[in-house]
Protein backbone atom coordinates (compact mmCIF):
# COMPACT_ATOMS: atom_id res chain seq x y z
CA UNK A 1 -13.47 12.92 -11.20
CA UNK A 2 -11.76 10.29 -13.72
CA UNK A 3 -9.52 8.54 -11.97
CA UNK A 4 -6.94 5.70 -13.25
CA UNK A 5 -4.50 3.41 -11.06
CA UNK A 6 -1.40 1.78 -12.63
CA UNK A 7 1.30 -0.41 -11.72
CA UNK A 8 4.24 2.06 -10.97
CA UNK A 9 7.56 1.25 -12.60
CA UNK A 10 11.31 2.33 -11.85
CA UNK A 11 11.05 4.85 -14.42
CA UNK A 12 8.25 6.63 -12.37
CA UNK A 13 10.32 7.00 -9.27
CA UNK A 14 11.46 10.77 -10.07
CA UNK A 15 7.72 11.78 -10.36
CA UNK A 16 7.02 9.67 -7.38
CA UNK A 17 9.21 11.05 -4.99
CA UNK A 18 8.45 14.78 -5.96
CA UNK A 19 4.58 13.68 -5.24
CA UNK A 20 6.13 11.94 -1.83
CA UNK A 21 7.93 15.50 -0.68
CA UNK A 22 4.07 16.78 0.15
CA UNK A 23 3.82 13.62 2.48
CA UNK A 24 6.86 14.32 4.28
CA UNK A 25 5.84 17.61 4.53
CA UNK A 26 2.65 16.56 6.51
CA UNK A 27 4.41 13.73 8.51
CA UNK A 28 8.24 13.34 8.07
CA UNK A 29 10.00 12.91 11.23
CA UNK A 30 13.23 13.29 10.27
CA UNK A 31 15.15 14.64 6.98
CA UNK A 32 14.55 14.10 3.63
CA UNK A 33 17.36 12.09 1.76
CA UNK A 34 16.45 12.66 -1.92
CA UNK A 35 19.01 9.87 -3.12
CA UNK A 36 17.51 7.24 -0.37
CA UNK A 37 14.13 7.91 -0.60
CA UNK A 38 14.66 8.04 -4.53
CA UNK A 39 16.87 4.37 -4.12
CA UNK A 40 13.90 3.25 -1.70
CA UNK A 41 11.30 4.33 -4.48
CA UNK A 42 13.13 2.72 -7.56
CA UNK A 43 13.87 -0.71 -5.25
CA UNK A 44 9.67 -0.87 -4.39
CA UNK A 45 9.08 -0.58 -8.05
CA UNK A 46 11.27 -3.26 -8.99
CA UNK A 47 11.28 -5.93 -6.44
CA UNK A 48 8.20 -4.88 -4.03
CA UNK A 49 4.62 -3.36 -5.12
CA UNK A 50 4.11 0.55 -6.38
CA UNK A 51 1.02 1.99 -7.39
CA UNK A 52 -0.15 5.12 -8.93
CA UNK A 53 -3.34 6.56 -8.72
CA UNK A 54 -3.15 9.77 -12.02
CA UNK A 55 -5.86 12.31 -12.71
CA UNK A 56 -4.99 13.62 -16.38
CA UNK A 57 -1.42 12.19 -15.57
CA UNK A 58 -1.05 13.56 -12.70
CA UNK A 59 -0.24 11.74 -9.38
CA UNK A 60 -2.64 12.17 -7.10
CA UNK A 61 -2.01 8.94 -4.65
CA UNK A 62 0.54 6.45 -4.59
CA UNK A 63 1.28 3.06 -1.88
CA UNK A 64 4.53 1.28 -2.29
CA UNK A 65 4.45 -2.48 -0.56
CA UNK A 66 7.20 -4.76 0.26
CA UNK A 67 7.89 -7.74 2.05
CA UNK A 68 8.62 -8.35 5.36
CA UNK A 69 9.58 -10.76 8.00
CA UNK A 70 8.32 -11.09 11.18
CA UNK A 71 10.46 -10.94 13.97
CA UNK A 72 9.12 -13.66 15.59
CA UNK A 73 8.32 -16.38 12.87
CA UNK A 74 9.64 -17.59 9.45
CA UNK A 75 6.96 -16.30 7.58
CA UNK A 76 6.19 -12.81 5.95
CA UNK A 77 3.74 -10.20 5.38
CA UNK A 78 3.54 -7.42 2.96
CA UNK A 79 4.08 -4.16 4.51
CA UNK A 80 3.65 -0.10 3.64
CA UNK A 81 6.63 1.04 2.93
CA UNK A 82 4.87 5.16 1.82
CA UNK A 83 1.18 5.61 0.81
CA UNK A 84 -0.12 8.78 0.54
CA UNK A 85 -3.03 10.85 -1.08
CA UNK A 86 -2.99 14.26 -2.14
CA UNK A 87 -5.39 16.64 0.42
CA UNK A 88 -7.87 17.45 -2.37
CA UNK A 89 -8.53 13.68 -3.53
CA UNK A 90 -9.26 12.41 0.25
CA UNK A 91 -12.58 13.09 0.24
CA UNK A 92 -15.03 10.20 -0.51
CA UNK A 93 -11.98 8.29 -0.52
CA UNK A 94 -12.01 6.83 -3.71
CA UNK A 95 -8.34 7.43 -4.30
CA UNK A 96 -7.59 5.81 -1.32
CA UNK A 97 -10.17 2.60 -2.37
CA UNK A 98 -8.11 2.04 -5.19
CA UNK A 99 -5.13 1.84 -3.36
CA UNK A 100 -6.50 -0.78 -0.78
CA UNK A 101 -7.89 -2.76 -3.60
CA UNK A 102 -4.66 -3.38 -5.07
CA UNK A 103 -3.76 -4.46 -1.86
CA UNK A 104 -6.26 -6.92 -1.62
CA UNK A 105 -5.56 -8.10 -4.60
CA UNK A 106 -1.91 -8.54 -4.05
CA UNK A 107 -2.31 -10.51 -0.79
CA UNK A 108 -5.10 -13.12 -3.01
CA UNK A 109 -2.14 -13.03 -5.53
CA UNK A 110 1.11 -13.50 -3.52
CA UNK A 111 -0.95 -15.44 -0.62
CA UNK A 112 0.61 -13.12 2.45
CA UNK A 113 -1.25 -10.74 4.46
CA UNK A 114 -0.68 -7.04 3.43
CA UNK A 115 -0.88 -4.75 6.50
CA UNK A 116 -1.06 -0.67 6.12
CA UNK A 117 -0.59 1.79 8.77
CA UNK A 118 -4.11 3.04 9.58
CA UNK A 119 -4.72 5.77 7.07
CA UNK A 120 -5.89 8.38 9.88
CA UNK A 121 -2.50 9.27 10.53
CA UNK A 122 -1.95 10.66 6.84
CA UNK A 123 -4.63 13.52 8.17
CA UNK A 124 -7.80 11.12 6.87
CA UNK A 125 -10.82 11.83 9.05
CA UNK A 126 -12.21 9.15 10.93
CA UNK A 127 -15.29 9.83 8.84
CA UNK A 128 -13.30 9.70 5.61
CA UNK A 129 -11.91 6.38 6.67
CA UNK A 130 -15.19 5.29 7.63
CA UNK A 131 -15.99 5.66 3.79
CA UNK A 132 -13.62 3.80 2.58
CA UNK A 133 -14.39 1.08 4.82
CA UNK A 134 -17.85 0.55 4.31
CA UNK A 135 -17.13 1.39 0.08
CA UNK A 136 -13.93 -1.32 -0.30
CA UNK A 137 -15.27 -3.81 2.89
CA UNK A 138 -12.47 -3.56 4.98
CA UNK A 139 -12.19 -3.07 8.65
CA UNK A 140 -9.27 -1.67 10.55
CA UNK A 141 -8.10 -3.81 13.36
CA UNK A 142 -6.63 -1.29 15.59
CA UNK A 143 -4.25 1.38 14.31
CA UNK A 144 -3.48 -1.27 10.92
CA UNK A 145 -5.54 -2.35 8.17
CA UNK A 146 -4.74 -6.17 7.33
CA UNK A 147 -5.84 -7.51 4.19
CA UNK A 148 -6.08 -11.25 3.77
CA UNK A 149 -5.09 -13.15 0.86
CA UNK A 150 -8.64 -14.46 1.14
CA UNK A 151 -10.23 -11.63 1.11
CA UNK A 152 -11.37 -8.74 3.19
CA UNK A 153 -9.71 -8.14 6.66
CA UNK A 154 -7.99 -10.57 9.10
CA UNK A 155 -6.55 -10.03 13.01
CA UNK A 156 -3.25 -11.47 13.81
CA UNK A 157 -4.20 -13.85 16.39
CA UNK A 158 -6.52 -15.30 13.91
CA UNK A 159 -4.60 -15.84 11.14
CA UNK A 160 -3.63 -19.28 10.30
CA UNK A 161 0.34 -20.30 10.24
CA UNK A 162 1.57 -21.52 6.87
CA UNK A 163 4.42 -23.88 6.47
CA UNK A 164 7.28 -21.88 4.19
CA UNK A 165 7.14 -24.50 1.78
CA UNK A 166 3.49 -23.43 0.35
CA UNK A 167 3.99 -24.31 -3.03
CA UNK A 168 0.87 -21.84 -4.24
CA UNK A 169 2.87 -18.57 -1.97
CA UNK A 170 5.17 -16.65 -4.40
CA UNK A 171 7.88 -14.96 -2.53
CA UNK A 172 7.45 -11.45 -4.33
CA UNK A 173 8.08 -10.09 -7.91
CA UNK A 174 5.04 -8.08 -6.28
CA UNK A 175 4.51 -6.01 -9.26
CA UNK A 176 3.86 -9.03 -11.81
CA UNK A 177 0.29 -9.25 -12.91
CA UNK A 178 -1.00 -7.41 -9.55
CA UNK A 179 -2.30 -4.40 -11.04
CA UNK A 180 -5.32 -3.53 -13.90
């Protein structure tokens, strides 16, 4: 199976959120706004992190990141804002892989932690997510999967404070040099 990921741009937001309505159809919880999620989708691919994983030039997976404060502190993380992978391309989780590597990559790029919602409540198997764990190197802690900007995983209580001043963080024009 040939896949390819890309940086997603504004322009792809129609074709995302069509992609998006089979994810809300597994999991939404509440209504479908076409004109917010379709806002939401063009604001993530502008100011945030999208990415599209295409068979033939098709979308078959897509994760849109964005930053976000804590409550409790003055610094940031990057946070899941959708991700999602078509039923038919979960298996082996390679679709998925190439997601979380762009993730990784973001948090070595932007130096913030990027933190998905464990991927077992998008109907991923435990054994599928074992996979991709084992495959990418990354380890869930709990029900989230952190990525650290160095490198494979990181827990909370662990991770060391930065001042706000780091002159090496960059705030977030996520989607600038991020992606292959």
């Amino acid at each position: 199976m040939n896949l390819s990921i890309r940086a997603a741009l504004a322009a792809d937001a129609p074709d995302i959120l069509e992609f998006l309505r089979a994810m809300h159809a597994e999991v939404g919880q509440a209504p479908l706004s076409d004109v917010k999620a379709l806002n939401t989708i063009v604001q993530v691919c502008m100011s945030g992190a999208a990415f599209v994983v295409e068979r033939d030039g098709e979308i078959v997976a897509s994760m849109g990141l964005a930053p976000i404060d804590y409550w409790y502190s003055h610094d940031s993380f990057i946070g899941e804002v959708w991700l999602y992978v078509a039923p038919a391309f979960r298996a082996g989780g390679l679709a998925l892989g190439m997601l979380l590597n762009e993730a990784r990559e973001l948090a070595k790029a932007t130096m913030m932690t990027v933190m998905v919602d464990h991927y077992r409540a998008r109907g991923a198997r435990p054994a599928e997510l074992s996979i991709v764990a084992d495959r990418f190197n990354i380890r869930p802690q709990g029900q989230i999967l952190m990525l650290s900007p160095q490198g494979g995983h990181c827990a909370c209580a662990s991770r060391p404070s930065r001042p706000r001043s780091r002159p090496t963080r960059r705030r977030v024009g996520l989607n600038s040099g991020c992606s292959r």
